[in-house]
C-alpha atoms as a PDB file:
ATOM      1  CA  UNK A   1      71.778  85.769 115.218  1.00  0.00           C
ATOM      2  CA  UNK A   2      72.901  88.928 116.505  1.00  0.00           C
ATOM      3  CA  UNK A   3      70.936  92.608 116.292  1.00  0.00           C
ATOM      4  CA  UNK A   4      73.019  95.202 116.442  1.00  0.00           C
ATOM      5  CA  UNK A   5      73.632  98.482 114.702  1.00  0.00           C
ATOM      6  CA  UNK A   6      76.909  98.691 113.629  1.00  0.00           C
ATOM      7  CA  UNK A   7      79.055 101.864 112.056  1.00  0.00           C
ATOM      8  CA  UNK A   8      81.280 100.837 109.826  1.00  0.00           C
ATOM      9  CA  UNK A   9      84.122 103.443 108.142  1.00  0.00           C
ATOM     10  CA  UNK A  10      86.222 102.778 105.372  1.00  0.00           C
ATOM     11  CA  UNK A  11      88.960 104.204 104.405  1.00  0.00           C
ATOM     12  CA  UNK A  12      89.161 105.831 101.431  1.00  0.00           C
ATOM     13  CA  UNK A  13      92.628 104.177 100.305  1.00  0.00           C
ATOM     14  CA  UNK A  14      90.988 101.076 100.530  1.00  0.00           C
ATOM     15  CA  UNK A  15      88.870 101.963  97.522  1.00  0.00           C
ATOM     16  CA  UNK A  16      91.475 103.905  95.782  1.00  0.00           C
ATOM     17  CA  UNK A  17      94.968 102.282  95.167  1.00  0.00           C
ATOM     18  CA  UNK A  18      97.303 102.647  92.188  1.00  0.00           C
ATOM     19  CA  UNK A  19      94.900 102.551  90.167  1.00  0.00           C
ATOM     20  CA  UNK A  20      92.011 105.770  89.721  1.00  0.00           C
ATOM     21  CA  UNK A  21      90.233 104.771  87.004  1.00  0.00           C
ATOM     22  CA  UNK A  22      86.445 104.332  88.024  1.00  0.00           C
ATOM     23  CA  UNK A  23      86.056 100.526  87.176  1.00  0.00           C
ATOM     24  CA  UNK A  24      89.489  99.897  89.261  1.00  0.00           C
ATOM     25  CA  UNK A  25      87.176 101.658  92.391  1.00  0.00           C
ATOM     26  CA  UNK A  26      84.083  99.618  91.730  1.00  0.00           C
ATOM     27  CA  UNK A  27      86.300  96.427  91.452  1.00  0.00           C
ATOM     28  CA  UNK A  28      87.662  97.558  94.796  1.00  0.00           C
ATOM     29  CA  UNK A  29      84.191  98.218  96.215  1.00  0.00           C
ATOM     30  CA  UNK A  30      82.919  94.889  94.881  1.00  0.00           C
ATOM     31  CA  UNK A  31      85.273  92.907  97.489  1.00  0.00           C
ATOM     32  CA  UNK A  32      84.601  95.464 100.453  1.00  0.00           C
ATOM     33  CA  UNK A  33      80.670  94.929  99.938  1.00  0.00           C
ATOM     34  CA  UNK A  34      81.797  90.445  99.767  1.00  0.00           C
ATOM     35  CA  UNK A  35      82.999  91.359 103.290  1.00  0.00           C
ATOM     36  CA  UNK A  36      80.606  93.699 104.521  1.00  0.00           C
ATOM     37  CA  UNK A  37      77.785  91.631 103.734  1.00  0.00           C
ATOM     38  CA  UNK A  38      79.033  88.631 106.112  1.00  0.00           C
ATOM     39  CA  UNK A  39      77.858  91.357 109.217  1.00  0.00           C
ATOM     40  CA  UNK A  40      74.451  91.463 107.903  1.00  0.00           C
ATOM     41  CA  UNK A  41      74.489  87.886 107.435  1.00  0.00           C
ATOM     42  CA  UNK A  42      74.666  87.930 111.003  1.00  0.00           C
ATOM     43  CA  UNK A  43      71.734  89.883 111.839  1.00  0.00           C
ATOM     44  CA  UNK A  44      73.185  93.323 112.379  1.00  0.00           C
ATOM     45  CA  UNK A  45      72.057  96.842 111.038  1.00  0.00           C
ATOM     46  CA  UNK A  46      74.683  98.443 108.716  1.00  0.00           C
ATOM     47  CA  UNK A  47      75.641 101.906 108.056  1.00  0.00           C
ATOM     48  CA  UNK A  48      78.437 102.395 106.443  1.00  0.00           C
ATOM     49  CA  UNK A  49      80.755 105.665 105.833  1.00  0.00           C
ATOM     50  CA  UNK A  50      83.495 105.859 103.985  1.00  0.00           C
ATOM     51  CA  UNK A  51      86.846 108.254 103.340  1.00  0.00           C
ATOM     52  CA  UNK A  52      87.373 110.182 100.131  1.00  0.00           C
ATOM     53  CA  UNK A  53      90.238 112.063 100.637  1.00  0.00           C
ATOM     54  CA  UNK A  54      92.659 109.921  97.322  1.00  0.00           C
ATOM     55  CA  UNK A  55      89.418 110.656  95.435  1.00  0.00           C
ATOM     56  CA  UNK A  56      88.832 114.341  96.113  1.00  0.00           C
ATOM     57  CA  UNK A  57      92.789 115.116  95.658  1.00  0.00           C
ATOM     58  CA  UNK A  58      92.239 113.790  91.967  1.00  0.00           C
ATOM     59  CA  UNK A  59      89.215 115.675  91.387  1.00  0.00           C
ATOM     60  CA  UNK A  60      90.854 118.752  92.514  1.00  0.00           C
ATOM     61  CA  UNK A  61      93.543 118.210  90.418  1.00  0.00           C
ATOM     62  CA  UNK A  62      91.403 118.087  87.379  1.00  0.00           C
ATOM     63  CA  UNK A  63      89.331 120.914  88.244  1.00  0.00           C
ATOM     64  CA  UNK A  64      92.591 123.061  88.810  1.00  0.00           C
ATOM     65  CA  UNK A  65      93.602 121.429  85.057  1.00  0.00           C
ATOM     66  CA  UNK A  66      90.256 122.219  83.393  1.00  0.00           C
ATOM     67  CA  UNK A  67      90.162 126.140  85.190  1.00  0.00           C
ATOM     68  CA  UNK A  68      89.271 128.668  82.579  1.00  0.00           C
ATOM     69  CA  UNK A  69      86.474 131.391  82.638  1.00  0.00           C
ATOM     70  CA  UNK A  70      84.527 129.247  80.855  1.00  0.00           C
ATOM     71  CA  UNK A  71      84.811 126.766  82.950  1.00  0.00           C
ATOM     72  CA  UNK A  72      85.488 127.307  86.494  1.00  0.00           C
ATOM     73  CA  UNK A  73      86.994 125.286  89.240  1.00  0.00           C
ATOM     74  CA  UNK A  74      84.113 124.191  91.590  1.00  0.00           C
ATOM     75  CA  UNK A  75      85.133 124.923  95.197  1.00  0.00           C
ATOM     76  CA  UNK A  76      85.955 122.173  97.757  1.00  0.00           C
ATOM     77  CA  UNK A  77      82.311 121.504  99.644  1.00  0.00           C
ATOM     78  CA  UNK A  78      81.237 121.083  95.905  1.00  0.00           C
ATOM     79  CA  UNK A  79      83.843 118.511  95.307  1.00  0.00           C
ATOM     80  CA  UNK A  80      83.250 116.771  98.503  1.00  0.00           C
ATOM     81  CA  UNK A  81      79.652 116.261  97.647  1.00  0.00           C
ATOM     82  CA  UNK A  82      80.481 115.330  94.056  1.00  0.00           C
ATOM     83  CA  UNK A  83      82.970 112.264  95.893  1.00  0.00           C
ATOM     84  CA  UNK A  84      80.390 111.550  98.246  1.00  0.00           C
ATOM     85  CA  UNK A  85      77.901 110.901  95.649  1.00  0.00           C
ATOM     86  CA  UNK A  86      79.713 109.226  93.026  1.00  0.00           C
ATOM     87  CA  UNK A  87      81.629 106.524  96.207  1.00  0.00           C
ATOM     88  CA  UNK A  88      78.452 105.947  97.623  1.00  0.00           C
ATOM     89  CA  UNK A  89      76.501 105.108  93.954  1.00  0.00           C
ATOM     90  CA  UNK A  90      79.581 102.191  93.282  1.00  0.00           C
ATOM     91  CA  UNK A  91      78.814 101.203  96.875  1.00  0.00           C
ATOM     92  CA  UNK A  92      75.651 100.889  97.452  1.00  0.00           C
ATOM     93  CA  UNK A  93      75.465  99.292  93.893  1.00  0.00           C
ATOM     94  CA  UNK A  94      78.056  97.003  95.166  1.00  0.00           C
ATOM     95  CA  UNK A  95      76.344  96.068  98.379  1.00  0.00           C
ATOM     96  CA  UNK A  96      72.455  95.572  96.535  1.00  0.00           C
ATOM     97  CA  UNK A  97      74.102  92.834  94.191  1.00  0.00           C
ATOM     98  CA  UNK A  98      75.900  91.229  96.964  1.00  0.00           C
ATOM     99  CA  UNK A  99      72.762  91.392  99.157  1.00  0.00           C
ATOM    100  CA  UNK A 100      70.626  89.940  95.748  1.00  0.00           C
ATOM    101  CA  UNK A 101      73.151  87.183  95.134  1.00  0.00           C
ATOM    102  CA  UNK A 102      72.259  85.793  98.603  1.00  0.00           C
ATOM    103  CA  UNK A 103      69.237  86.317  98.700  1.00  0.00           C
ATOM    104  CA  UNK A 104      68.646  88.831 101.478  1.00  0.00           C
ATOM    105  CA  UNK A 105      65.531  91.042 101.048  1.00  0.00           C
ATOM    106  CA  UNK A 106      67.062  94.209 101.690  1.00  0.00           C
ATOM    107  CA  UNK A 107      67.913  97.912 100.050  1.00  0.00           C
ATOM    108  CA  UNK A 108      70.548 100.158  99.759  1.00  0.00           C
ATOM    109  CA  UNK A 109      70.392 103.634 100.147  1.00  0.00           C
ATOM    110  CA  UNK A 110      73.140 106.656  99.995  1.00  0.00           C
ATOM    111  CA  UNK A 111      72.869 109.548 101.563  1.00  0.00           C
ATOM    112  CA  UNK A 112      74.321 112.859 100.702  1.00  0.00           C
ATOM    113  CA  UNK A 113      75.456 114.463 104.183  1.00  0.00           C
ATOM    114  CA  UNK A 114      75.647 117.802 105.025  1.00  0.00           C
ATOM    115  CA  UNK A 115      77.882 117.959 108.266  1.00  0.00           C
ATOM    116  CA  UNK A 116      77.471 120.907 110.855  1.00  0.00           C
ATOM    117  CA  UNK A 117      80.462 122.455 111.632  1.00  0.00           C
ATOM    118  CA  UNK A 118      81.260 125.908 113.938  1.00  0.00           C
ATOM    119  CA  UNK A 119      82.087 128.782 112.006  1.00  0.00           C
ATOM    120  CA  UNK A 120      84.426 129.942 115.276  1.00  0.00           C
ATOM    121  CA  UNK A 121      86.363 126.678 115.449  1.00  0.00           C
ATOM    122  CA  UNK A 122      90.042 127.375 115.766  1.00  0.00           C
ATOM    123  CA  UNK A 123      90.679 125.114 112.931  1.00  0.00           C
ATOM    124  CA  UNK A 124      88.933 128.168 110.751  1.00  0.00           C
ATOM    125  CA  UNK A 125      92.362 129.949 111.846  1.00  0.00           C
ATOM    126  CA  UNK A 126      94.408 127.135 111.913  1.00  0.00           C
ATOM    127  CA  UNK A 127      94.764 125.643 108.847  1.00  0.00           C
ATOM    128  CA  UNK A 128      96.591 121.804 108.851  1.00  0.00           C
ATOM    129  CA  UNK A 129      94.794 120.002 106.367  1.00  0.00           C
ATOM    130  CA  UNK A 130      96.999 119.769 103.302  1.00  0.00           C
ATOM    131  CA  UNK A 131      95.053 118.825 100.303  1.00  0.00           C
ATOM    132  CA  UNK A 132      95.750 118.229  96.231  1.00  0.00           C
ATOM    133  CA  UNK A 133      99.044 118.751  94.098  1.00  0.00           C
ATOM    134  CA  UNK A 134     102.281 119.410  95.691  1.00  0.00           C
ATOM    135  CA  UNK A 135     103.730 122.514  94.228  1.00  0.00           C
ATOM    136  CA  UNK A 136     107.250 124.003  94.374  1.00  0.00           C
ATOM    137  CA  UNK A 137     107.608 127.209  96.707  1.00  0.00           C
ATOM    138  CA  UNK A 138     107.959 129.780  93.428  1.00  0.00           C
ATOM    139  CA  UNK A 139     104.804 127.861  92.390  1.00  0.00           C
ATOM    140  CA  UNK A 140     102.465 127.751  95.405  1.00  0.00           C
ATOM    141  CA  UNK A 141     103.550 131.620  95.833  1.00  0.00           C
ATOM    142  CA  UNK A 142     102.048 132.853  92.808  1.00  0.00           C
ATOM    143  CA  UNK A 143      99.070 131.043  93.546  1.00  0.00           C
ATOM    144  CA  UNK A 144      98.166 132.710  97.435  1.00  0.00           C
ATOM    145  CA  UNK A 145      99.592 135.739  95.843  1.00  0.00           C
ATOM    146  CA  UNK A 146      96.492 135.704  92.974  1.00  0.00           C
ATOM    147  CA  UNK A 147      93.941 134.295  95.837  1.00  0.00           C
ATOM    148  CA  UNK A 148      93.370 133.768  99.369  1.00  0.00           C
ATOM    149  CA  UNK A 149      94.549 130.239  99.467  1.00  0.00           C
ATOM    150  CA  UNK A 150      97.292 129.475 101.814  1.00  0.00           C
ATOM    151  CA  UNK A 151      99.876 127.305 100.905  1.00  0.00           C
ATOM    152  CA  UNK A 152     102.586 125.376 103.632  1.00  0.00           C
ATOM    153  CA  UNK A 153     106.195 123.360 103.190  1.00  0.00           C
ATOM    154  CA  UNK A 154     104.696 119.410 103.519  1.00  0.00           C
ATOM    155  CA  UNK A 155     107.487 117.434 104.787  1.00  0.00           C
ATOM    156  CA  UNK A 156     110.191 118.256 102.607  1.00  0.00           C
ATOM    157  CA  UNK A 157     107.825 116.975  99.418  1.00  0.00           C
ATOM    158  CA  UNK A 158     107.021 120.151  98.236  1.00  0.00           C
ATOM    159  CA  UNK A 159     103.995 122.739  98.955  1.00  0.00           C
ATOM    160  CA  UNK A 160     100.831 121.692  99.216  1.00  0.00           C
ATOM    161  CA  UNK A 161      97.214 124.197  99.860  1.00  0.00           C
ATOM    162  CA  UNK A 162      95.726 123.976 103.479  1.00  0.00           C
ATOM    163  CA  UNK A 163      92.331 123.891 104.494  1.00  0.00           C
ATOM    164  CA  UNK A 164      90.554 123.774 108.105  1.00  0.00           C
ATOM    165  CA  UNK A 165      89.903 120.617 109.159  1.00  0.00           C
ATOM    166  CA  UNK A 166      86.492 121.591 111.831  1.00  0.00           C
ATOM    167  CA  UNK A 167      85.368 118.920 114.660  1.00  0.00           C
ATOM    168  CA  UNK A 168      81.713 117.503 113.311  1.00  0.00           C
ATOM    169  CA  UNK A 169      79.091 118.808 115.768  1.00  0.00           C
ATOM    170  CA  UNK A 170      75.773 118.088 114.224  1.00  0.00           C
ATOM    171  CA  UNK A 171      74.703 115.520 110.950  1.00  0.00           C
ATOM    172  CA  UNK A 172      72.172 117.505 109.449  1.00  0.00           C
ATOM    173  CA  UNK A 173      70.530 114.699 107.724  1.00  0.00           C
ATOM    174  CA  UNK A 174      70.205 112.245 111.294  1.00  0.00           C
ATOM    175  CA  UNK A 175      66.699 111.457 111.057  1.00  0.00           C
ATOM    176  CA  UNK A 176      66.767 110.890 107.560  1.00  0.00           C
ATOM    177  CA  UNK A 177      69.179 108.391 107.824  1.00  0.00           C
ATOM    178  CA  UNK A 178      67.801 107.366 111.625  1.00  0.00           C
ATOM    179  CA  UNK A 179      64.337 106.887 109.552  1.00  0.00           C
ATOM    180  CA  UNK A 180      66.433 104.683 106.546  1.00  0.00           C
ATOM    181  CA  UNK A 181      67.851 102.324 109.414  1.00  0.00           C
ATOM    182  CA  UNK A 182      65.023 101.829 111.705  1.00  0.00           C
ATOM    183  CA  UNK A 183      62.917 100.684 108.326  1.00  0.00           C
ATOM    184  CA  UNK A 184      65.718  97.805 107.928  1.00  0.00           C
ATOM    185  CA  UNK A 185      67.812  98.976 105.319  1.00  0.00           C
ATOM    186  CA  UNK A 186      71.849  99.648 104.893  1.00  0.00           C
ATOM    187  CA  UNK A 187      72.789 103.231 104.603  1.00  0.00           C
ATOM    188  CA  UNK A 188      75.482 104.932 103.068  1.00  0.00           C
ATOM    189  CA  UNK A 189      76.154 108.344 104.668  1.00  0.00           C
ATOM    190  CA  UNK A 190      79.156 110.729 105.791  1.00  0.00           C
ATOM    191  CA  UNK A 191      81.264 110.001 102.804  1.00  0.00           C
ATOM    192  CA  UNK A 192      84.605 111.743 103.660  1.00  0.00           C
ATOM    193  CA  UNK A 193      83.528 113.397 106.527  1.00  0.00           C
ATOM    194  CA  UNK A 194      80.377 114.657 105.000  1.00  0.00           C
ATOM    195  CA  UNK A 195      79.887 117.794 103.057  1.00  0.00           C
ATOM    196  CA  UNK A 196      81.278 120.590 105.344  1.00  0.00           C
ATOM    197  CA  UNK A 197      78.433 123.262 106.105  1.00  0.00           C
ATOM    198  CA  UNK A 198      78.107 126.564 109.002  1.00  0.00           C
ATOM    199  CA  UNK A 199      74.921 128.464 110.030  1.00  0.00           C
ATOM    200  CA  UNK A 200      74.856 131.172 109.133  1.00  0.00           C
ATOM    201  CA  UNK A 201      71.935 133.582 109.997  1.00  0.00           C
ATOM    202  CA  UNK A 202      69.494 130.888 109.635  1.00  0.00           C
ATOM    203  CA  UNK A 203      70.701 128.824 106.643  1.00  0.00           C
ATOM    204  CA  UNK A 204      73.545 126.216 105.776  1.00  0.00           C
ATOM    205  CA  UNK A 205      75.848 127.506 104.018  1.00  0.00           C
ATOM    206  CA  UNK A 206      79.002 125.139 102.235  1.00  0.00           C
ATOM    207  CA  UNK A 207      82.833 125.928 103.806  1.00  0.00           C
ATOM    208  CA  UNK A 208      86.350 125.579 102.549  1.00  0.00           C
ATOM    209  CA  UNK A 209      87.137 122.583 104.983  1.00  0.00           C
ATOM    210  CA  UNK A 210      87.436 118.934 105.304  1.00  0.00           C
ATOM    211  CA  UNK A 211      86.208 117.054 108.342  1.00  0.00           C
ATOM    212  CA  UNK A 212      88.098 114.064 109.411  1.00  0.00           C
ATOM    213  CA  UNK A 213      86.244 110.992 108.381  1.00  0.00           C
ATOM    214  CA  UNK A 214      86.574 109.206 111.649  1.00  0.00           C
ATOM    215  CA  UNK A 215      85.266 111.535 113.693  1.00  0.00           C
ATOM    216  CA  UNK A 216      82.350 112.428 111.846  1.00  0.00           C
ATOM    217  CA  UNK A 217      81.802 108.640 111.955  1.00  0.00           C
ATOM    218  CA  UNK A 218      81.800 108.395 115.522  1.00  0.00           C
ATOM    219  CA  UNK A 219      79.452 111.419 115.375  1.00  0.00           C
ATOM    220  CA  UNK A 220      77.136 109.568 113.288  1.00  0.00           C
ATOM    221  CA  UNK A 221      77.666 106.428 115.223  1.00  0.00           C
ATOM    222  CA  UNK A 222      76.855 107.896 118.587  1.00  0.00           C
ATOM    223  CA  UNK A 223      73.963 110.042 117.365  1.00  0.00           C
ATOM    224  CA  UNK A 224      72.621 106.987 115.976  1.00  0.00           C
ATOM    225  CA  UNK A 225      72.949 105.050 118.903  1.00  0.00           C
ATOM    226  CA  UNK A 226      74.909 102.086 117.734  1.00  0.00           C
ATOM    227  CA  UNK A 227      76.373  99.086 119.284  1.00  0.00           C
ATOM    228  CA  UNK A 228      79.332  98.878 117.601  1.00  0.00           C
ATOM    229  CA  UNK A 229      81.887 101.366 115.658  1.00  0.00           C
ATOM    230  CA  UNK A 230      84.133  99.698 113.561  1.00  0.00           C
ATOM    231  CA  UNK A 231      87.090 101.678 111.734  1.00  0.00           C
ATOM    232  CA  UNK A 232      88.489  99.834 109.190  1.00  0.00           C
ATOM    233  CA  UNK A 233      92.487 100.071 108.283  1.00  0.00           C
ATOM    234  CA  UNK A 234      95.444  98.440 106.795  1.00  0.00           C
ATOM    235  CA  UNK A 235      96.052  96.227 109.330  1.00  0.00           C
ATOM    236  CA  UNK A 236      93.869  93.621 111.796  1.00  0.00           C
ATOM    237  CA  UNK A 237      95.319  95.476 114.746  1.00  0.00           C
ATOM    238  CA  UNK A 238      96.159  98.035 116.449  1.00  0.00           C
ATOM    239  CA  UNK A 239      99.951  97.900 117.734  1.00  0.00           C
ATOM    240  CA  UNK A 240     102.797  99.892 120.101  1.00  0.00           C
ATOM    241  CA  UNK A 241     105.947 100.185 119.258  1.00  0.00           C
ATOM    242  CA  UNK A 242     104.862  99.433 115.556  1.00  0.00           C
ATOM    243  CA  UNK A 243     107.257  98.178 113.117  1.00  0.00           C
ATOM    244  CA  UNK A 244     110.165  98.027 116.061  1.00  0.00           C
ATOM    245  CA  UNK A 245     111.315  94.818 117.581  1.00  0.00           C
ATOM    246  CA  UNK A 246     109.110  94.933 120.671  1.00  0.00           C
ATOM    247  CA  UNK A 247     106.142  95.533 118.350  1.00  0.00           C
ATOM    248  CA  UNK A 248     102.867  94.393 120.590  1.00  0.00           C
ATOM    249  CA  UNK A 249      99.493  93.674 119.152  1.00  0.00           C
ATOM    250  CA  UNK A 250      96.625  95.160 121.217  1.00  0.00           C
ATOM    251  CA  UNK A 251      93.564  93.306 121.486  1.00  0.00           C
ATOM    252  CA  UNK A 252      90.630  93.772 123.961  1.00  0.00           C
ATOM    253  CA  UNK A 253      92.482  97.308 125.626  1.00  0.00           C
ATOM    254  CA  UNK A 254      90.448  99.680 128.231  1.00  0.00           C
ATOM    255  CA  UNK A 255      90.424 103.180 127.118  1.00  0.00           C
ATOM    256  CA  UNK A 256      92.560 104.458 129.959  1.00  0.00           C
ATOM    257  CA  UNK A 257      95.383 102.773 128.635  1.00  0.00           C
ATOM    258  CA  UNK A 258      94.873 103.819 124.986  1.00  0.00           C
ATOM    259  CA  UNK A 259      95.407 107.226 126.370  1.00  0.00           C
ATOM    260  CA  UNK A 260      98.581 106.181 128.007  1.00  0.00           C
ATOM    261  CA  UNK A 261      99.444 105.016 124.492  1.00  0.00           C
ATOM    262  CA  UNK A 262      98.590 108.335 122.856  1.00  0.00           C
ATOM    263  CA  UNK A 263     100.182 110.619 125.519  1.00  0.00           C
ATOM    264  CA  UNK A 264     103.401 108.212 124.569  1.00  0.00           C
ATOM    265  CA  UNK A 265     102.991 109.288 120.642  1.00  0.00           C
ATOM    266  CA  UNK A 266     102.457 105.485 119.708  1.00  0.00           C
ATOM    267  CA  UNK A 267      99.919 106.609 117.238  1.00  0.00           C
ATOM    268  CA  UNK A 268     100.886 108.394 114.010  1.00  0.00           C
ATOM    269  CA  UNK A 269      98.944 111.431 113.489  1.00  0.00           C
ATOM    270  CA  UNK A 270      96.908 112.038 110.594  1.00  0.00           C
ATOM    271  CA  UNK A 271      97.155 107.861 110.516  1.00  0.00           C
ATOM    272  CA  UNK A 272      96.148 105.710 113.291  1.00  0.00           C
ATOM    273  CA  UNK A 273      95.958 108.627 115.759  1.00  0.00           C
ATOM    274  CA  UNK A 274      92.516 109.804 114.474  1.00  0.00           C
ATOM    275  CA  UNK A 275      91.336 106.465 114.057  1.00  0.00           C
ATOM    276  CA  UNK A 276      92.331 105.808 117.729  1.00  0.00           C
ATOM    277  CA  UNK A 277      90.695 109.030 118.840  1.00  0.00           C
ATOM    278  CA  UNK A 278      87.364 108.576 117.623  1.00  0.00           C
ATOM    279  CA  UNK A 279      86.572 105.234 118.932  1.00  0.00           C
ATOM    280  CA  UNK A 280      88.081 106.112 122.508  1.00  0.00           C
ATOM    281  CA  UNK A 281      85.336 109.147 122.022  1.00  0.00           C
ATOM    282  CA  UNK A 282      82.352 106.417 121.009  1.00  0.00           C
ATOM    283  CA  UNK A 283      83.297 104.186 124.212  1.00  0.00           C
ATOM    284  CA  UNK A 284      83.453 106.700 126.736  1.00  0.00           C
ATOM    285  CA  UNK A 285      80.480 108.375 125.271  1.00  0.00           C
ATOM    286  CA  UNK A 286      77.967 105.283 125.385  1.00  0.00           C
ATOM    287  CA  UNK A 287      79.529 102.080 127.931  1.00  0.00           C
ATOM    288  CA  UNK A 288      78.947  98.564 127.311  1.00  0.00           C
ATOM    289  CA  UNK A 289      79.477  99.594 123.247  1.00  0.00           C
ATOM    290  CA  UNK A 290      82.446  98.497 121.475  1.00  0.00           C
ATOM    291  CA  UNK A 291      84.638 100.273 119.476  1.00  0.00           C
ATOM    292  CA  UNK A 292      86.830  98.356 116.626  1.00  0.00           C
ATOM    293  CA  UNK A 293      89.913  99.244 114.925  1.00  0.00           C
ATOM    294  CA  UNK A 294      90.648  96.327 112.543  1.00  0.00           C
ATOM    295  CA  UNK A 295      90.883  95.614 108.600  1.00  0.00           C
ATOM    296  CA  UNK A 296      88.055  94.747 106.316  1.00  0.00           C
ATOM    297  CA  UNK A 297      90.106  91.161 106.136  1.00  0.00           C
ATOM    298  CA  UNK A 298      89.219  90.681 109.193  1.00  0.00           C
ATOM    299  CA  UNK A 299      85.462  90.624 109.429  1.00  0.00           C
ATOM    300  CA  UNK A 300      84.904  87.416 109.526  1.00  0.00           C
ATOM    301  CA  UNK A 301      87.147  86.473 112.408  1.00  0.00           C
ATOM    302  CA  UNK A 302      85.851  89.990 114.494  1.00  0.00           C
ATOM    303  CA  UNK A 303      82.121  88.504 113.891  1.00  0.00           C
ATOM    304  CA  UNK A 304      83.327  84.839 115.098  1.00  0.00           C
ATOM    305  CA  UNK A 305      85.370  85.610 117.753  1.00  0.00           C
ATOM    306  CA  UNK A 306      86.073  88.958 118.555  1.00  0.00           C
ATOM    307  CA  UNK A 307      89.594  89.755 116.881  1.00  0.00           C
ATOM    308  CA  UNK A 308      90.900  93.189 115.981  1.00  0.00           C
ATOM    309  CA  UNK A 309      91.720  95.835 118.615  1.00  0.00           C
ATOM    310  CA  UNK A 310      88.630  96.078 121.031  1.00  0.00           C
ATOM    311  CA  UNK A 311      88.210  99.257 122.926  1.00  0.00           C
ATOM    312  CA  UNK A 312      85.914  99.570 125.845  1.00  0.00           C
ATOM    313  CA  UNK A 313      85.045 101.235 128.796  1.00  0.00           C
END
């Protein structure tokens, strides 16, 4: 039996598909948790985060439908904790019944996390994360012209609002969930990034922003001091030249040459790119670890014999 702390990040498409009603989700979460459970099975300490970003789109598309004096839109570190919170109830629900069913004595706990960001990073000036409903350009003018959102062309779809998407520097929660782990049981915590927070003259204060999932992950995962980061995706591996002829799987890779891969634009960005990113950043910052990329199919076969895309240093 192994021991080993493991990260593990879902995406958030993987709970949300065609379907956004709330049972759809929890169906969705029911299956993750039937896989998720084979690693503690094993022996291994669990955290698991998860994305959000299908899930906070809708919600800000029904808070910008409900709008009215009387009742307001909330703003977006609101509706980032509201996602957080309601994703990691269905999944930590879905992960205690799994757990009861086989009989393993152990809780589930979700954490609500407040992610440190700096008020001076250039993504505060720089905005590039495109969020909610696409608008048409005489549409997405009259709304920066009635506030201070700014609104960009998304690739010939239509205009969407932009917010800052700030590096993760500190989980403000750590030893709270440090504290959760070390007493043996699975966490929940950094849903979609975590709630986005500065500090400003002496308190924590919420920010228009959205922090990448996986690298808040591999914030979490490194603070924490795991063994293993695994990013979960649409596909069991990581691959060059992807959908092309010479399409190559990449299995156990070093980190130099994921570089190579990235300075070739192999990855897609704001796809595998990130993804690829954040575990080069876990393996170079703690050696002998292993970071993942692989699908939540493929569990089973990364527990019993290493498969999936292995990055090391």
């Amino acid at each position: 039996m192994s021991n080993r702390k493991i990260v593990v990040a879902l995406g958030g498409n993987a709970i949300l598909s065609d379907n956004p009603t709330a049972q759809a989700q929890k169906d969705a979460l029911k299956q993750t948790a039937e896989f998720l459970v084979k690693l503690i099975q094993n022996g291994d300490e669990l955290i698991i985060t998860h994305g959000n970003g299908p899930q906070v789109g809708n919600l800000l598309l029904q808070n910008i439908a409900a709008d009215s004096e009387k009742n307001p839109a909330f703003e977006l570190d609101s509706l980032v904790a509201m996602t957080e919170g309601s994703i990691g109830y269905w999944l930590q629900n879905a992960m205690q019944n799994a757990l009861d069913e086989l009989g393993i004595d152990k809780s589930v706990a979700s954490v609500v996390t407040q992610v440190i960001v700096d008020k001076d990073d250039p993504a505060f000036t720089n905005l590039s994360k495109p969020i909610g409903p696409f608008y048409s350009e005489e549409e997405a003018k009259a709304e920066m012209e009635k506030s201070d959102a700014t609104f960009v062309e998304d690739a010939g779809r239509g205009w969407r609002k932009v917010v800052a998407s700030p590096k993760p520097v500190a989980i403000k929660e750590l030893e709270v969930i440090r504290t959760l782990v070390e007493s043996g049981h699975v966490v929940v915590a950094g849903g979609g990034g975590g709630v986005p927070v500065i500090e400003e003259d002496g308190k924590l204060k919420g920010v228009e922003a959205v922090i990448d999932k996986d690298f808040a992950s591999q914030k979490l995962a490194a603070d924490l001091d795991a063994d293993m980061f695994i990013v979960l995706t649409g596909v069991d591996y990581v691959y060059v030249n992807f959908n092309k002829p010479n399409q190559e799987r990449l299995e156990k890779v070093s980190i130099e040459d994921m570089k190579k891969y990235i300075d070739e634009d192999q990855f897609a960005p704001g796809s595998m790119l990130p993804k690829v990113e954040a575990t080069i950043k876990f393996a170079e910052e703690k050696p002998g670890s292993e970071a993942v990329i692989t699908s939540l199919e493929n569990l089973e076969q990364l527990i019993e014999s290493n498969a999936g895309t292995i990055i090391t240093k």
